[in-house]
Protein backbone atom coordinates (compact mmCIF):
# COMPACT_ATOMS: atom_id res chain seq x y z
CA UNK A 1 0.00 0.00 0.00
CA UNK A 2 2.44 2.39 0.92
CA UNK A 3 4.66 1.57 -2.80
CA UNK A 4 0.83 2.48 -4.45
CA UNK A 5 0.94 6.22 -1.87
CA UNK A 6 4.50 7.03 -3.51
CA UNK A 7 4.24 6.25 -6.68
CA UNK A 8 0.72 8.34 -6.51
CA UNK A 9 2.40 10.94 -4.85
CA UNK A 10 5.82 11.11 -7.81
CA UNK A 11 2.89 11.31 -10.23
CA UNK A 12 1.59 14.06 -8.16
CA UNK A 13 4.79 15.31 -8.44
CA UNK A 14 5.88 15.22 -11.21
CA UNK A 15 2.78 17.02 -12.90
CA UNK A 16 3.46 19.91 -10.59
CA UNK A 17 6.69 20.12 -11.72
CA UNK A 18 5.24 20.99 -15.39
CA UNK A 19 5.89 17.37 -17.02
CA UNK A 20 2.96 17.50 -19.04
CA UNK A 21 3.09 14.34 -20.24
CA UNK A 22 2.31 11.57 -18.04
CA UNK A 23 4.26 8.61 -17.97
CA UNK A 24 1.59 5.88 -19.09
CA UNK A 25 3.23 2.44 -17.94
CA UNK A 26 3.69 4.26 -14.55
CA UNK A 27 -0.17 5.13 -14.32
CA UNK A 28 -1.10 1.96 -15.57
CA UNK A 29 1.22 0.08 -13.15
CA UNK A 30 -0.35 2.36 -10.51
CA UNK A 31 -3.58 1.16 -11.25
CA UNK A 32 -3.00 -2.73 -11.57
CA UNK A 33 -0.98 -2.04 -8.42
CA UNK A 34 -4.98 -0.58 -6.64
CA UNK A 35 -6.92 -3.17 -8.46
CA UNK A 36 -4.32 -5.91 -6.40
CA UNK A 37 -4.73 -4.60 -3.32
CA UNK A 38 -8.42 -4.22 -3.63
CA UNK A 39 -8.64 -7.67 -4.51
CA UNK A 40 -6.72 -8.43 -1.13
CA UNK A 41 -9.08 -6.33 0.91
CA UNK A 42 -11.94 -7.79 -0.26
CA UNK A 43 -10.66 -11.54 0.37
CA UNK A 44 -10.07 -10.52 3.60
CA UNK A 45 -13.24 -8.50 4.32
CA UNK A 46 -14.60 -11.94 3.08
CA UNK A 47 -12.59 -13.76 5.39
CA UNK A 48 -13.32 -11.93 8.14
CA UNK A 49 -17.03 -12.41 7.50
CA UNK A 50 -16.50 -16.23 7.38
CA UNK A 51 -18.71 -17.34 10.45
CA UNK A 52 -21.30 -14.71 9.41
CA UNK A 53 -25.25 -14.69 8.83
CA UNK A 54 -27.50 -12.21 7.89
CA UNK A 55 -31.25 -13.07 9.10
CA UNK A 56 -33.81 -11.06 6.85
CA UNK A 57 -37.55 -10.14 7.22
CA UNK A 58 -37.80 -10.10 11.55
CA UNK A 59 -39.40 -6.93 12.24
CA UNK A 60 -38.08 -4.73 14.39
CA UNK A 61 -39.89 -3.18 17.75
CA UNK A 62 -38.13 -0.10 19.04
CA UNK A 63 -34.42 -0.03 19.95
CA UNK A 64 -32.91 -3.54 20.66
CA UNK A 65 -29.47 -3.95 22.29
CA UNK A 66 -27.26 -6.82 21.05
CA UNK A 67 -29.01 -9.14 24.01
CA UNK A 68 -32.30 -8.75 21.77
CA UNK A 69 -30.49 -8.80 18.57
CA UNK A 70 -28.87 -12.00 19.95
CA UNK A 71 -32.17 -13.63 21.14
CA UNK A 72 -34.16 -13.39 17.88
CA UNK A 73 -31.48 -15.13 16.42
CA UNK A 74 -32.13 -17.84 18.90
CA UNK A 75 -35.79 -17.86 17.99
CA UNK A 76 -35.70 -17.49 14.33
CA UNK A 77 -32.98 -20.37 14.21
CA UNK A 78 -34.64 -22.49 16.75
CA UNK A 79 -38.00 -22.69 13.91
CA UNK A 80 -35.66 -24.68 11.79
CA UNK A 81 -34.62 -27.05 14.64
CA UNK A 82 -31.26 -26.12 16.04
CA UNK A 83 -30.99 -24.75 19.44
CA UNK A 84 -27.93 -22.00 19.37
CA UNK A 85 -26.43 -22.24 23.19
CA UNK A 86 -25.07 -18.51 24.51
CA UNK A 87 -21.57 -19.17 23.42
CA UNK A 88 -22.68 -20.45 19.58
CA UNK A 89 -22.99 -16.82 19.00
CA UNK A 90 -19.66 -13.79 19.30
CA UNK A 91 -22.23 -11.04 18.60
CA UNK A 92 -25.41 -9.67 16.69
CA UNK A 93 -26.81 -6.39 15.84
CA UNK A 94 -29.12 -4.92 13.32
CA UNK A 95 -27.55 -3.18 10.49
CA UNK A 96 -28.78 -0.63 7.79
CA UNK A 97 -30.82 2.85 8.48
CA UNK A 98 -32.39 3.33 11.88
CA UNK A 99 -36.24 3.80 10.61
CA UNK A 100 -36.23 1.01 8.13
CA UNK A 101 -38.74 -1.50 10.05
CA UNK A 102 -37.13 -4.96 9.11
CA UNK A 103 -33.29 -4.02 9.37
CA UNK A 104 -31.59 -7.12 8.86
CA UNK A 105 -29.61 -8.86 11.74
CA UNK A 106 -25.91 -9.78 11.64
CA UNK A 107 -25.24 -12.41 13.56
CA UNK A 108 -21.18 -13.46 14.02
CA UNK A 109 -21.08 -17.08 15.19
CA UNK A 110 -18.55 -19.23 16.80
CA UNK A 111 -18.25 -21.56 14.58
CA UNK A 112 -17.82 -22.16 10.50
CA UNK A 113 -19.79 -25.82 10.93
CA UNK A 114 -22.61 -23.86 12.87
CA UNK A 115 -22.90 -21.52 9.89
CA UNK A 116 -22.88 -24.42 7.51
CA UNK A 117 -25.76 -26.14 9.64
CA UNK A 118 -27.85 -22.90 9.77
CA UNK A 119 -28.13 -22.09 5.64
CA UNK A 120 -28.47 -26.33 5.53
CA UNK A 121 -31.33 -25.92 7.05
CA UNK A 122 -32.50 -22.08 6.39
CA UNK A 123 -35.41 -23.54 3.02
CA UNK A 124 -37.06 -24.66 6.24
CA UNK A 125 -38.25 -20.99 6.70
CA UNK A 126 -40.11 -20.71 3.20
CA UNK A 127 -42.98 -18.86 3.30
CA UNK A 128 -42.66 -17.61 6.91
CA UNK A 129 -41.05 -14.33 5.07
CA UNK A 130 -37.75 -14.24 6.96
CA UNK A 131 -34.39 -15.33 4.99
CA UNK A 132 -30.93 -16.60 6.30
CA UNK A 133 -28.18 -16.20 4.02
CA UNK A 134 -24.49 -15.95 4.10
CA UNK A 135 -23.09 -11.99 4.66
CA UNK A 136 -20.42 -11.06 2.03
CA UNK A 137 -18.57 -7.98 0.96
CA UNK A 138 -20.51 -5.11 -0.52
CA UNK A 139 -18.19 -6.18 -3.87
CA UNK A 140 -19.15 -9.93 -3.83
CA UNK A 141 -23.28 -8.54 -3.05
CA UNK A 142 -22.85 -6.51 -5.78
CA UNK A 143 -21.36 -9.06 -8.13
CA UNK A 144 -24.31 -11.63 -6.89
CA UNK A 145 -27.09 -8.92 -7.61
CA UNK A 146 -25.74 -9.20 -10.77
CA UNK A 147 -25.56 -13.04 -11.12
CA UNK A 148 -28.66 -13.79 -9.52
CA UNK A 149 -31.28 -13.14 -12.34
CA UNK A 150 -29.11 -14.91 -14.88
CA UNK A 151 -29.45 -17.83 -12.42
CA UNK A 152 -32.94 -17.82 -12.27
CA UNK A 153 -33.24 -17.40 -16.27
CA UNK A 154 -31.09 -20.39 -16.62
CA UNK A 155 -33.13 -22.75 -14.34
CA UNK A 156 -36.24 -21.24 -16.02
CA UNK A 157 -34.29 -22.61 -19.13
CA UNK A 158 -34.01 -26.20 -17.38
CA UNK A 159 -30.54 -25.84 -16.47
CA UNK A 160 -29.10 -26.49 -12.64
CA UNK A 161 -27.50 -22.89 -12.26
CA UNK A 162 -26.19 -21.89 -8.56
CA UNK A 163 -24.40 -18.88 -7.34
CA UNK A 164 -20.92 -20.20 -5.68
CA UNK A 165 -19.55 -17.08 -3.71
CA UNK A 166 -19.42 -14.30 -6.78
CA UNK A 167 -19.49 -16.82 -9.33
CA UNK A 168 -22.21 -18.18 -11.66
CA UNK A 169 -22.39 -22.19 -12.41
CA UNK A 170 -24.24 -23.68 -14.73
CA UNK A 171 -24.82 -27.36 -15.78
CA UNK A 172 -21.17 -27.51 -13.87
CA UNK A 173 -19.52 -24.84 -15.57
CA UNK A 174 -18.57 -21.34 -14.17
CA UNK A 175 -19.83 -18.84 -17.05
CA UNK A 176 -17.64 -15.65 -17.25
CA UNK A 177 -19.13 -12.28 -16.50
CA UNK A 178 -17.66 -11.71 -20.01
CA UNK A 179 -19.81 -14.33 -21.64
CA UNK A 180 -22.63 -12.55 -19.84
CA UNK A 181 -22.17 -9.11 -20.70
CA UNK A 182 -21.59 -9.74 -24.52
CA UNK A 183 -25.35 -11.66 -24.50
CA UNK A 184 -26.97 -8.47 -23.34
């Protein structure tokens, strides 16, 4: 990061010295340089969001502390048949714009195979209009906003199409955002 600040900051330079002309390998190194390390900090927002859910659709009445936060959890996953003991969850809290009446819950857990069990199990709340799902990076949510109705044109198409993390599979294969773009 800090090699990315100087060479930003010789560029800076070196247009306030009057070089007109930029030097274009240095900008473009520059930028592969940012697009690296934003790659890096989104794997490890993603990592750090590892034992993370997101519960949708639980409304919300007036200002909950993490306790409440923490005990809906317990109740919403306890309607698909797993009991969460206190230390199955490291924290929960509703996120999103105080005023919105179903802010969605983030719920940290202890544990990657409690995670795992919890979306196993999360079709069991169909039609009760709440939603567990995993909680990613605003990068990989934006990339899966993308995917998702190409998923659902795919199965309406007979195919099996899933989203793995912020990638689209169909039939078994992973289908480039390229290949998706150039069919718009």
């Amino acid at each position: 990061m800090e090699d990315v600040k100087r060479m930003l900051e010789a560029l800076r330079g070196e247009m306030k010295s009057g070089f007109a002309k930029l030097n274009v390998e240095r900008v473009e190194e520059v930028e592969r340089r940012l697009g690296t390390l934003e790659d890096r900090v989104d794997y490890l927002e993603n990592q750090s969001r590892r034992n993370n859910i997101v519960i949708y659709g639980v409304p919300e009445e007036g200002r909950e502390s993490w306790e409440d936060s923490e005990d809906i959890v317990r109740r919403v996953v306890y309607q698909i048949g797993i009991e969460l003991e206190y230390r199955d969850i490291e924290r929960a809290h509703r996120v999103g714009r105080w005023g919105n009446p179903k802010r969605p819950i983030v719920c940290k857990l202890a544990h990657y195979k409690i995670k795992t069990m919890i979306l196993r199990y999360a079709k069991y709340l169909r039609g009760t209009g709440i939603g567990i799902s995993e909680y990613y990076s605003e990068r990989v949510r934006k990339e899966r906003d993308f995917l998702k109705p190409r998923m659902m044109e795919a199965r309406r198409q007979g195919h099996y199409a899933v989203l793995h993390f912020d990638k689209l599979v169909v039939d078994g294969r992973v289908v480039l955002r390229e290949e998706l773009e150039h069919r718009r």
